[in-house]
C-alpha atoms as a PDB file:
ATOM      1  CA  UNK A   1     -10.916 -19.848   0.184  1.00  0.00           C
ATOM      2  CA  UNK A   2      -8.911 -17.120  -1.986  1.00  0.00           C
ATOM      3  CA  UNK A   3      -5.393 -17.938  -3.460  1.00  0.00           C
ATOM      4  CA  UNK A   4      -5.103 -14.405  -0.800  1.00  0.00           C
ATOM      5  CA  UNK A   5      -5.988 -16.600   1.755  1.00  0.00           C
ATOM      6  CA  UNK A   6      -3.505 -18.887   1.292  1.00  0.00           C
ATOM      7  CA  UNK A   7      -0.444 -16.414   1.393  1.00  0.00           C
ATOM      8  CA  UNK A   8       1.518 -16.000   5.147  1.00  0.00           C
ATOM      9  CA  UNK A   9      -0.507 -12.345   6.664  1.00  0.00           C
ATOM     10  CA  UNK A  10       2.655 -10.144   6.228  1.00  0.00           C
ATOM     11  CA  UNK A  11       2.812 -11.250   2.276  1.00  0.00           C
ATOM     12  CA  UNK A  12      -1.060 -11.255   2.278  1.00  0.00           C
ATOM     13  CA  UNK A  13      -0.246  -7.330   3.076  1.00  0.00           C
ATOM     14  CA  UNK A  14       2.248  -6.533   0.627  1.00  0.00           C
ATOM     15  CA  UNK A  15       0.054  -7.942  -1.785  1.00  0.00           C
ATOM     16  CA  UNK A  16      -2.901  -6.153  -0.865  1.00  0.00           C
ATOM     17  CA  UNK A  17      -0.811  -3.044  -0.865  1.00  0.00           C
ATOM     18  CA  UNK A  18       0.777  -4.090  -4.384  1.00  0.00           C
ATOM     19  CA  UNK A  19      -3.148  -4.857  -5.862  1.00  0.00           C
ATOM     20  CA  UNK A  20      -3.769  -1.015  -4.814  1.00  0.00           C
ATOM     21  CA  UNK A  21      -1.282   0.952  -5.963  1.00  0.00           C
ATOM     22  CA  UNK A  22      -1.226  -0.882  -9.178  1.00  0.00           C
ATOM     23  CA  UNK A  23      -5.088  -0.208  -9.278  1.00  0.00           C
ATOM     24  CA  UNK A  24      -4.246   3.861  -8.512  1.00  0.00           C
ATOM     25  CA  UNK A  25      -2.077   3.391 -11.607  1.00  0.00           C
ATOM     26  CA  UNK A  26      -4.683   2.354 -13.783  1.00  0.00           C
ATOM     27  CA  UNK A  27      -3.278  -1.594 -14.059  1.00  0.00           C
ATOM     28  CA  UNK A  28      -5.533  -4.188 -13.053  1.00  0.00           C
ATOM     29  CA  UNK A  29      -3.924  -7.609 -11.814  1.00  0.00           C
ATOM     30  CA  UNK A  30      -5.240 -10.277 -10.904  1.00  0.00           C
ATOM     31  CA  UNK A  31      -3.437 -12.824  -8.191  1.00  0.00           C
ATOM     32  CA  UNK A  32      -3.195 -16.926 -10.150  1.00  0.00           C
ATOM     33  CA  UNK A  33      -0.944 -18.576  -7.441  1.00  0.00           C
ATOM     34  CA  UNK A  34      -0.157 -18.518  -4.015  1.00  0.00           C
ATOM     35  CA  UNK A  35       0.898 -21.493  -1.656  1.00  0.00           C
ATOM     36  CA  UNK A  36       1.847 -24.336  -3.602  1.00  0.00           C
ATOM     37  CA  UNK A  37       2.800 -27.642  -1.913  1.00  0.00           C
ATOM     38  CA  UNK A  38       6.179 -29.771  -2.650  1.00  0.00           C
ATOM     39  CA  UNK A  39       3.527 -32.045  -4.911  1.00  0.00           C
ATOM     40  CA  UNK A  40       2.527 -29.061  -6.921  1.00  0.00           C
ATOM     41  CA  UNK A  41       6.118 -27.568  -7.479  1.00  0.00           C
ATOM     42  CA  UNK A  42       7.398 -30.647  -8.443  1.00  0.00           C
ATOM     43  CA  UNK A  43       5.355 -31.006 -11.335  1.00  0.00           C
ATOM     44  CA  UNK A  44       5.885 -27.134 -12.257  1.00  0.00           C
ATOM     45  CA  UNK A  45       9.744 -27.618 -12.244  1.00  0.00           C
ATOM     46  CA  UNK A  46       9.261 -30.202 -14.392  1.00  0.00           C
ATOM     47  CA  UNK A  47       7.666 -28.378 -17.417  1.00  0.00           C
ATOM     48  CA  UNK A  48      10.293 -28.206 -19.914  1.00  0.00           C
ATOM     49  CA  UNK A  49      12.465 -30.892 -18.644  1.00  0.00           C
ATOM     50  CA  UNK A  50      12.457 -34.603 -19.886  1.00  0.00           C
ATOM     51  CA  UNK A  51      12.720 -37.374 -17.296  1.00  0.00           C
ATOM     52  CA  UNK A  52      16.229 -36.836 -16.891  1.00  0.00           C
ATOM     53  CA  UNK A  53      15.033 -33.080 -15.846  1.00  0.00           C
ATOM     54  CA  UNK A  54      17.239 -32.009 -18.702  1.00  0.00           C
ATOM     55  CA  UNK A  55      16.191 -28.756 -20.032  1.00  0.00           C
ATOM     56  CA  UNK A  56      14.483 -29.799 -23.119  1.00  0.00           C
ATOM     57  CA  UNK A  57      11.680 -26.954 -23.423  1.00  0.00           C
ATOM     58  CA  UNK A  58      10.215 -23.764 -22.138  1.00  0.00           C
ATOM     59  CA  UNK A  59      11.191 -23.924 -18.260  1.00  0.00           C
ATOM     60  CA  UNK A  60       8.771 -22.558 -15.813  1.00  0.00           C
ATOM     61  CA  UNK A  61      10.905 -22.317 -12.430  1.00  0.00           C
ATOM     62  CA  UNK A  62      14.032 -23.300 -11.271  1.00  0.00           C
ATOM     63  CA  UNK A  63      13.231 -23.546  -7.994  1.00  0.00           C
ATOM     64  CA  UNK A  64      13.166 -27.153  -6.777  1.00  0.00           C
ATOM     65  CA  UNK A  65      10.715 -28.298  -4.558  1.00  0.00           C
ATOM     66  CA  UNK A  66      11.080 -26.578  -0.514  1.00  0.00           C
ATOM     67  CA  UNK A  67      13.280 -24.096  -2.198  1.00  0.00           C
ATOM     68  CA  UNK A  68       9.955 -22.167  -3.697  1.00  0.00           C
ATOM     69  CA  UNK A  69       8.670 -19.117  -1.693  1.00  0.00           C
ATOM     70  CA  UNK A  70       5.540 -20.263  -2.365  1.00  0.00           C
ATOM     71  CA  UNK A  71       6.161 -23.582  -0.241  1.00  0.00           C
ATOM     72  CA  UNK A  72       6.247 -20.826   2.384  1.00  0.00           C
ATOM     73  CA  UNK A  73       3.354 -19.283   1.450  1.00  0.00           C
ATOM     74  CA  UNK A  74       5.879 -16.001   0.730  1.00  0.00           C
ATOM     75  CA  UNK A  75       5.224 -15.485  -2.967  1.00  0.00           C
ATOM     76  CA  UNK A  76       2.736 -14.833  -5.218  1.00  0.00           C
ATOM     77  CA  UNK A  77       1.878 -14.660  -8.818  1.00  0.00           C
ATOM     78  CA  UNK A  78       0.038 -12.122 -10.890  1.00  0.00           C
ATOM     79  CA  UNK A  79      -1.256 -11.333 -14.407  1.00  0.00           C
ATOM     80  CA  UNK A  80      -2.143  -8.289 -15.851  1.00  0.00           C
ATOM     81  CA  UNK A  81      -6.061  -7.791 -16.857  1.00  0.00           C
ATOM     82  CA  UNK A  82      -6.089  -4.782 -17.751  1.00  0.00           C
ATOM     83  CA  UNK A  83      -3.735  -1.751 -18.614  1.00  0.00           C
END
């Protein structure tokens, strides 16, 4: 199984179609996240946040856990490898 694979089918499209015309525009991405579960988000949201989850450091979301499109399997993460 892809990260792709774990995306709801319309997203799965718009990514697809996002990959491609970012490919006809000479930028090469690669997808690094997909679904994530409540588990997974939790311990995102707390990067940068002391036990309090007072900002303390670099934050990486915001988004608590179930408020996350990718809970939903409705977002998606890239990075560019080449450009």
């Amino acid at each position: 199984m892809t990260v792709l694979d774990t995306l709801d089918a319309d997203v799965r499209a718009v990514c697809d179609r996002h990959l491609a015309l970012s490919l006809l525009e000479g930028v090469v991405l690669r997808v690094t996240d997909g679904y994530r579960s409540f588990a997974e988000s939790a311990q995102i949201w707390q990067v940068g946040r002391n036990e309090n989850g007072e900002e303390v450091g670099r934050i990486l979301t915001r988004a608590l856990p179930g408020y996350s499109w990718h809970n939903w399997r409705h977002a998606y993460d890239v990075c560019i490898v080449r450009f």
